[in-house]
N, C-alpha and C. Protein backbone atom coordinates (compact mmCIF):
# COMPACT_ATOMS: atom_id res chain seq x y z
N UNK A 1 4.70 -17.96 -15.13
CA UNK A 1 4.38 -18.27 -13.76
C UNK A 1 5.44 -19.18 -13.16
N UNK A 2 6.08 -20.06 -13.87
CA UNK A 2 7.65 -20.82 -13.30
C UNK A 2 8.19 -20.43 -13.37
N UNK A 3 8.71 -19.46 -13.88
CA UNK A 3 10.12 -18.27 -14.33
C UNK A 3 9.58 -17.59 -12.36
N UNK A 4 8.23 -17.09 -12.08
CA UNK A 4 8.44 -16.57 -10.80
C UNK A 4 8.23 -17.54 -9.10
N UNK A 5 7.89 -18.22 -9.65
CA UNK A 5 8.12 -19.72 -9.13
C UNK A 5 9.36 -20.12 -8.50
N UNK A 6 9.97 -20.22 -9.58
CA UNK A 6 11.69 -20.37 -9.35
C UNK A 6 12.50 -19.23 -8.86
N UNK A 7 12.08 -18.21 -9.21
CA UNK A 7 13.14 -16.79 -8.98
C UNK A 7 12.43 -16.50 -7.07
N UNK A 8 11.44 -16.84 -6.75
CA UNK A 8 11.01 -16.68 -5.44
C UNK A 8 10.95 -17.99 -4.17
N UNK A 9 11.57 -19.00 -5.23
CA UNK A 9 11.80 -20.36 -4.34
C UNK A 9 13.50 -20.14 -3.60
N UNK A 10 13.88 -18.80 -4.12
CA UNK A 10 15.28 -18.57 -3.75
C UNK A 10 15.15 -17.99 -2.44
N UNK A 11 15.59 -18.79 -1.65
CA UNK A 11 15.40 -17.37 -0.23
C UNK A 11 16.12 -15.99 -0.41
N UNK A 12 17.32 -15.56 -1.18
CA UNK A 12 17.21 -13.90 -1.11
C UNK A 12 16.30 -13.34 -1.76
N UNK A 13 16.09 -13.84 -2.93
CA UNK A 13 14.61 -13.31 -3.74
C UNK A 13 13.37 -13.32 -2.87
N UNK A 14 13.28 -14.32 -2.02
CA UNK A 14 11.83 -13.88 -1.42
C UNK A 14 12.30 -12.76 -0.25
N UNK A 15 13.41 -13.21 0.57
CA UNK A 15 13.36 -12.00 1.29
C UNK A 15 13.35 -10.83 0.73
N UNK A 16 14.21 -10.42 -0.19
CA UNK A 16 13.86 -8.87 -0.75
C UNK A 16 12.56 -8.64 -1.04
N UNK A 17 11.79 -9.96 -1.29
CA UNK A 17 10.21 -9.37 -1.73
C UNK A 17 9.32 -9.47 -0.60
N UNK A 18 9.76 -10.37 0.47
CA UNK A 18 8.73 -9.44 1.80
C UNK A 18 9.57 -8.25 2.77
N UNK A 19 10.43 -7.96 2.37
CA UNK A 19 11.29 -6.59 2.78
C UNK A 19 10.65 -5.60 2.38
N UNK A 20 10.84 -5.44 0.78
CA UNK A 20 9.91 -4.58 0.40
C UNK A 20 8.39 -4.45 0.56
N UNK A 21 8.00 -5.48 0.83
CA UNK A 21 6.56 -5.15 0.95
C UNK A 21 5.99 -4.94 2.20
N UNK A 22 7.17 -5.17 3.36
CA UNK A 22 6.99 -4.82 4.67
C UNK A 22 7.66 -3.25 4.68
N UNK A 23 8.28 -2.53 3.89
CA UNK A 23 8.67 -1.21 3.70
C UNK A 23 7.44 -0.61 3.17
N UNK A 24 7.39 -0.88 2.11
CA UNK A 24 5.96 -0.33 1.92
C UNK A 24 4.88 -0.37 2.45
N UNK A 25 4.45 -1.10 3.23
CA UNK A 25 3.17 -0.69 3.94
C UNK A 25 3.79 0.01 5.36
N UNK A 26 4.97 0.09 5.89
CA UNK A 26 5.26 1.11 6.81
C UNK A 26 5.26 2.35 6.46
N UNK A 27 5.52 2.74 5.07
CA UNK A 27 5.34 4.08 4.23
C UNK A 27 4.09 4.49 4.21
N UNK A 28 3.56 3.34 3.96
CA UNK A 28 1.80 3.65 3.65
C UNK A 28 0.85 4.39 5.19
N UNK A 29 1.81 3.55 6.19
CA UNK A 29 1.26 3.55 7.41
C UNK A 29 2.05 5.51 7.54
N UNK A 30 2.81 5.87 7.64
CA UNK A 30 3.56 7.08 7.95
C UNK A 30 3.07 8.16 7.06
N UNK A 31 2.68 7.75 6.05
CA UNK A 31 2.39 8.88 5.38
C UNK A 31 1.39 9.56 5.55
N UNK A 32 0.22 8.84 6.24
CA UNK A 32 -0.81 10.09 6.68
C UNK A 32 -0.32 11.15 7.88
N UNK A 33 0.41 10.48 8.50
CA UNK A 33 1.38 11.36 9.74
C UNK A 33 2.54 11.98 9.37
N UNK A 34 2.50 12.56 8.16
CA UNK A 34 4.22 12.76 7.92
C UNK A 34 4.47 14.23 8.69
N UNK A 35 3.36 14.89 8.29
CA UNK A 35 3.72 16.55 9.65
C UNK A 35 4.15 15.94 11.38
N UNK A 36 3.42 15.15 11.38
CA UNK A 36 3.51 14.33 12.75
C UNK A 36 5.32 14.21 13.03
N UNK A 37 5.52 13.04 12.15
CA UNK A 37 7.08 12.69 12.04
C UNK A 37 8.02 13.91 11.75
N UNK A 38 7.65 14.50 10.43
CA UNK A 38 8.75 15.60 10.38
C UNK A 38 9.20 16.41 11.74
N UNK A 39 7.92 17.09 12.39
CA UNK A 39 8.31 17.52 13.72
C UNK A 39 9.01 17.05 14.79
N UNK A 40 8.22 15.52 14.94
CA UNK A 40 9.39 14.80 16.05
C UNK A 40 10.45 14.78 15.73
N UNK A 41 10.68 14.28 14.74
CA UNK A 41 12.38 14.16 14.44
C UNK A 41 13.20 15.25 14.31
N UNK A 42 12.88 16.15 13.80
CA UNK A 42 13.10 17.73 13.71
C UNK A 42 13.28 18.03 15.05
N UNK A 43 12.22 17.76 16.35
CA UNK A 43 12.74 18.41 17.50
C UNK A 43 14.15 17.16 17.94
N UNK A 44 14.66 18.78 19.11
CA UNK A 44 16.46 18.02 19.69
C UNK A 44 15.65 17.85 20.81
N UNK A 45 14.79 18.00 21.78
CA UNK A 45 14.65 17.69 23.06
C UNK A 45 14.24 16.17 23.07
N UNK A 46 13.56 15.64 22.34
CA UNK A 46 13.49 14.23 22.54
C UNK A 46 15.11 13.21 22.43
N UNK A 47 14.79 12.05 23.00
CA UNK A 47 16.06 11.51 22.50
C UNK A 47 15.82 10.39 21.27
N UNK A 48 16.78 9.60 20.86
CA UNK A 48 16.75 8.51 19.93
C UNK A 48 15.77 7.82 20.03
N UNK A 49 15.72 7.13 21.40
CA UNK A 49 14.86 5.98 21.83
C UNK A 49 13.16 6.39 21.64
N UNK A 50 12.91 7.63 21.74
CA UNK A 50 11.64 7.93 21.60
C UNK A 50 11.14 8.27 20.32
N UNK A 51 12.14 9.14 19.87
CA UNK A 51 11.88 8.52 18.25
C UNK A 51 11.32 7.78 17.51
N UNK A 52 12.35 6.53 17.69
CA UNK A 52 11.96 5.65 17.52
C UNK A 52 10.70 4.82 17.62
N UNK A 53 10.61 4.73 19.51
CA UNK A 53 9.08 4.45 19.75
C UNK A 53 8.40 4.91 18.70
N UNK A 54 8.07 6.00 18.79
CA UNK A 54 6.84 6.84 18.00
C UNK A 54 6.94 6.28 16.59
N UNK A 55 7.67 6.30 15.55
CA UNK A 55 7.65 5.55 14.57
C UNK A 55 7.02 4.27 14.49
N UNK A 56 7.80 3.56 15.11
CA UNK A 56 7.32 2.22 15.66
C UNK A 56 5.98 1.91 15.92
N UNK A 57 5.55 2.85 16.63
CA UNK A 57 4.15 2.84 17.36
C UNK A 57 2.81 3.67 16.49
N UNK A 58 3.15 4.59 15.46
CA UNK A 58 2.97 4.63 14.16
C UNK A 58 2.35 3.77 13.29
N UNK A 59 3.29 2.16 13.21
CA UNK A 59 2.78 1.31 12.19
C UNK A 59 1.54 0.88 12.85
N UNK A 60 1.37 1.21 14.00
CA UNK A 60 -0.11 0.33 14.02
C UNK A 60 -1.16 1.05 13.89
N UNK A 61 -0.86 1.94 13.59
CA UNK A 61 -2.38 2.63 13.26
C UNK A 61 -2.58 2.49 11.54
N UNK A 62 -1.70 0.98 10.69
CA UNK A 62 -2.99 0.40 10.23
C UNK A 62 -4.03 -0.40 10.38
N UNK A 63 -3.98 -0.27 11.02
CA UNK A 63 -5.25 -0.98 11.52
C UNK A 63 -6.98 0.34 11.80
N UNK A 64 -6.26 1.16 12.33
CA UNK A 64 -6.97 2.04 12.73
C UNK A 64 -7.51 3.26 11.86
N UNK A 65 -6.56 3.90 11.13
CA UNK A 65 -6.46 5.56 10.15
C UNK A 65 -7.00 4.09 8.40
N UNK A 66 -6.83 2.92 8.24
CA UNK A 66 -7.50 2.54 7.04
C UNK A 66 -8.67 1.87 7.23
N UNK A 67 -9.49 1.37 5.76
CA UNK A 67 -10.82 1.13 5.93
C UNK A 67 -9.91 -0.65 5.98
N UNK A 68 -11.33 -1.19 5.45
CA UNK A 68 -10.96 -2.25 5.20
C UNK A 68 -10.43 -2.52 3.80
N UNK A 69 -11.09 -1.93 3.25
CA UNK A 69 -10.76 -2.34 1.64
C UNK A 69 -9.38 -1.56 1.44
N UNK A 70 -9.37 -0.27 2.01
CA UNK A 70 -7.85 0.08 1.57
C UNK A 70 -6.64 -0.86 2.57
N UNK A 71 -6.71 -1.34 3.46
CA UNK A 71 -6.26 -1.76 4.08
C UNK A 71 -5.44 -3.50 2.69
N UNK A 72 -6.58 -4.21 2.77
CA UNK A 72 -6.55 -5.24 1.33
C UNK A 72 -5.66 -4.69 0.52
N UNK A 73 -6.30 -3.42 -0.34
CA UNK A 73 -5.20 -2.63 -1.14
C UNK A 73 -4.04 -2.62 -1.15
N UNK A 74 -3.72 -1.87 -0.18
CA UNK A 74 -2.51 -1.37 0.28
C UNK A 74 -1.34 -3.11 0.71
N UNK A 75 -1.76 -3.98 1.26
CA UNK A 75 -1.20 -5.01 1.18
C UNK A 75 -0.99 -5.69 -0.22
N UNK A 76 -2.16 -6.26 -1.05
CA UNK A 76 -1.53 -6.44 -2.35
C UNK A 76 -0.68 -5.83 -3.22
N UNK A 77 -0.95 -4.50 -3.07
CA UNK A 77 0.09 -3.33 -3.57
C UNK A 77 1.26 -3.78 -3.34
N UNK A 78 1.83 -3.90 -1.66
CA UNK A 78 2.99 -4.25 -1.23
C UNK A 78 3.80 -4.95 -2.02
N UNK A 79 2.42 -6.82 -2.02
CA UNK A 79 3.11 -7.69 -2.22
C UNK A 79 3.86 -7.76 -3.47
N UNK A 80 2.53 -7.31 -4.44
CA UNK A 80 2.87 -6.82 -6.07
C UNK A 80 4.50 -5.95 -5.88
N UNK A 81 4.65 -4.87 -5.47
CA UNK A 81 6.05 -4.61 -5.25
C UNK A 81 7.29 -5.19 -4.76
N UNK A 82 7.02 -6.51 -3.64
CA UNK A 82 7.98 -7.24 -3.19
C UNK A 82 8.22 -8.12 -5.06
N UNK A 83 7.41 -8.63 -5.08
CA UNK A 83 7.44 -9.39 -6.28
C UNK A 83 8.11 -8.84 -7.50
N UNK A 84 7.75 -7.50 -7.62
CA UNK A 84 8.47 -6.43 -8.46
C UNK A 84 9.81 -6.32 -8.33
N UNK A 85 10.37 -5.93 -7.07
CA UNK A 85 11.88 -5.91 -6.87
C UNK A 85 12.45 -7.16 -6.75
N UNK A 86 11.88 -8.46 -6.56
CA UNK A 86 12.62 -9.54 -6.58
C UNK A 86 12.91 -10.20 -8.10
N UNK A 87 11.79 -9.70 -8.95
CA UNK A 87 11.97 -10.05 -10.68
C UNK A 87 12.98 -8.70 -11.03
N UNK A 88 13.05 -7.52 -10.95
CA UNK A 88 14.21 -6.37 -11.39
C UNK A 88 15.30 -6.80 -10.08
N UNK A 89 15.69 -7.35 -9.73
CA UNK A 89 17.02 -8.00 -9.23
C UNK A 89 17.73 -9.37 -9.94
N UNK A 90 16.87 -9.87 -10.02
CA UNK A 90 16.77 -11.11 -10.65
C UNK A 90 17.54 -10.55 -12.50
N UNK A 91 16.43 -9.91 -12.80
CA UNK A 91 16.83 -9.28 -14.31
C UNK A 91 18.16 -8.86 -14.15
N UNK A 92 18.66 -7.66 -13.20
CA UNK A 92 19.45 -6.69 -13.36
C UNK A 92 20.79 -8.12 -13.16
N UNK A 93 20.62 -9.15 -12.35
CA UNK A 93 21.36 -9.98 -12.37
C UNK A 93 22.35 -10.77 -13.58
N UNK A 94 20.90 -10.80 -14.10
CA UNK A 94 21.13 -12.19 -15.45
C UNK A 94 21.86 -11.20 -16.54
N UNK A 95 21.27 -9.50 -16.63
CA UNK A 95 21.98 -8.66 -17.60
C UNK A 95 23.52 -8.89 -17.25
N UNK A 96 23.94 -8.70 -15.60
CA UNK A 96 25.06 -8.50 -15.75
C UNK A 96 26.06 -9.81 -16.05
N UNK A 97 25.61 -11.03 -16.01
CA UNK A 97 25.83 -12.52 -16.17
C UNK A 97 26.43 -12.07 -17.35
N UNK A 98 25.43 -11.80 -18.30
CA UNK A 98 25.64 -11.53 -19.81
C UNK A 98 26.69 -10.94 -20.49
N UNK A 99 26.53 -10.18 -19.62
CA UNK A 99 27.83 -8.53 -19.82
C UNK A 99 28.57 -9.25 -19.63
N UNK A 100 29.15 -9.54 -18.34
CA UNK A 100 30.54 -10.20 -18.02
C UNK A 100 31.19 -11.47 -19.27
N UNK A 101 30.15 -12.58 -19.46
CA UNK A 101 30.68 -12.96 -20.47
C UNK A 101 30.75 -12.18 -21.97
N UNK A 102 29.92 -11.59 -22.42
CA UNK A 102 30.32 -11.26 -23.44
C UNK A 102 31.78 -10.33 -23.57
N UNK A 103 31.72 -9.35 -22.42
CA UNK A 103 32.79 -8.50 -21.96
C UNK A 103 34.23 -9.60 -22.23
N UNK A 104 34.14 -10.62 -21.70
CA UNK A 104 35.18 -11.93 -21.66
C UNK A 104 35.40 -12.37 -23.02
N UNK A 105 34.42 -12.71 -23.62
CA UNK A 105 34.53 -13.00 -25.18
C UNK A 105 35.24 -11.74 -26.14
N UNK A 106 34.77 -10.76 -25.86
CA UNK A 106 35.65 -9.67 -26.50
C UNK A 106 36.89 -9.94 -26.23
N UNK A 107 37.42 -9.52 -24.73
CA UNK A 107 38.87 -9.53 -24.49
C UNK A 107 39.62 -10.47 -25.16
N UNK A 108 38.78 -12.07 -25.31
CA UNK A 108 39.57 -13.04 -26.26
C UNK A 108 39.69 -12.75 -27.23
N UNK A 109 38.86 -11.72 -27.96
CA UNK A 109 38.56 -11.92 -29.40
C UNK A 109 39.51 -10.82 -29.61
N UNK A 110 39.94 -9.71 -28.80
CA UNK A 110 40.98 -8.44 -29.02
C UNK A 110 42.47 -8.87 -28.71
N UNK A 111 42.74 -10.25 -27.62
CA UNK A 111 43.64 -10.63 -27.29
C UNK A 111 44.65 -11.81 -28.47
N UNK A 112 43.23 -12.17 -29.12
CA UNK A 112 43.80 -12.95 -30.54
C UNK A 112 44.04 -11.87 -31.48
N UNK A 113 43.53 -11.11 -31.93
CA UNK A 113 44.17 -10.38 -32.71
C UNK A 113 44.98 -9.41 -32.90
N UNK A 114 45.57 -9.28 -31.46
CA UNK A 114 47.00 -8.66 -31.08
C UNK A 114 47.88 -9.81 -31.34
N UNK A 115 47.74 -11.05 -30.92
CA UNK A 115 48.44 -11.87 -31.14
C UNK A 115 48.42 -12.92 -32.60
N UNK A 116 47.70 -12.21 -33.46
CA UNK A 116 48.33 -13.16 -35.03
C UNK A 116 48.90 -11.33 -36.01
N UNK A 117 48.54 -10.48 -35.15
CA UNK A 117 49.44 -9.34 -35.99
C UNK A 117 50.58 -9.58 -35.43
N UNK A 118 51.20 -9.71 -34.37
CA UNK A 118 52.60 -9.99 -33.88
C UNK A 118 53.30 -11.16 -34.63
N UNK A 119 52.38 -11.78 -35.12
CA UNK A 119 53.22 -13.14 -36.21
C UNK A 119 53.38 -12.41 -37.48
């Protein structure tokens, strides 16, 4: 629980984890409309800007197309996923920390022994 404590007291770590969890419940919100969307966007007579709108105007029907309890759901879900991608960033981080030095320790360790065969 301090390991996520600390990894979310970081402001890019928390932003990636309410990014994602504000992505995901816009998914959540679109996906009962996805025939909806595919078509708009699919048609050329609209322009950008309306597009858009409509997407936009989209997210609020959570409020409306969920119950209550899925509504709850679907937000913890989120958050659980913001939290998710901010610990596998965090990880994928510290692996590559690792790599790099060890990667570094090799090169010394291949760079000395080019150099006592040359003696």
């Amino acid at each position: 629980m301090k390991t996520l404590q600390r990894i979310l007291s970081r402001p890019k770590y928390f932003f990636v984890s309410i990014v994602s969890a504000i992505v995901v419940v816009v998914i959540a919100t679109w996906l009962p409309n996805f025939g909806l969307i595919a078509s708009v966007l699919g048609n050329s007579t609209l322009g950008l800007f309306q597009k858009v709108s409509l997407l936009l105007s989209l997210v609020g029907s959570f409020q409306t197309n969920f119950t209550l309890i899925s509504q709850v759901i679907t937000i913890i879900t989120a958050v659980l996923v913001g939290v998710q991608m901010s610990l596998f960033i965090y990880l994928l981080r510290q692996r590559m920390e690792v790599q790099k030095s060890v990667g570094m320790s090799f090169a010394g360790i291949l760079s000395s022994m080019l150099g006592i065969g040359c003696a």
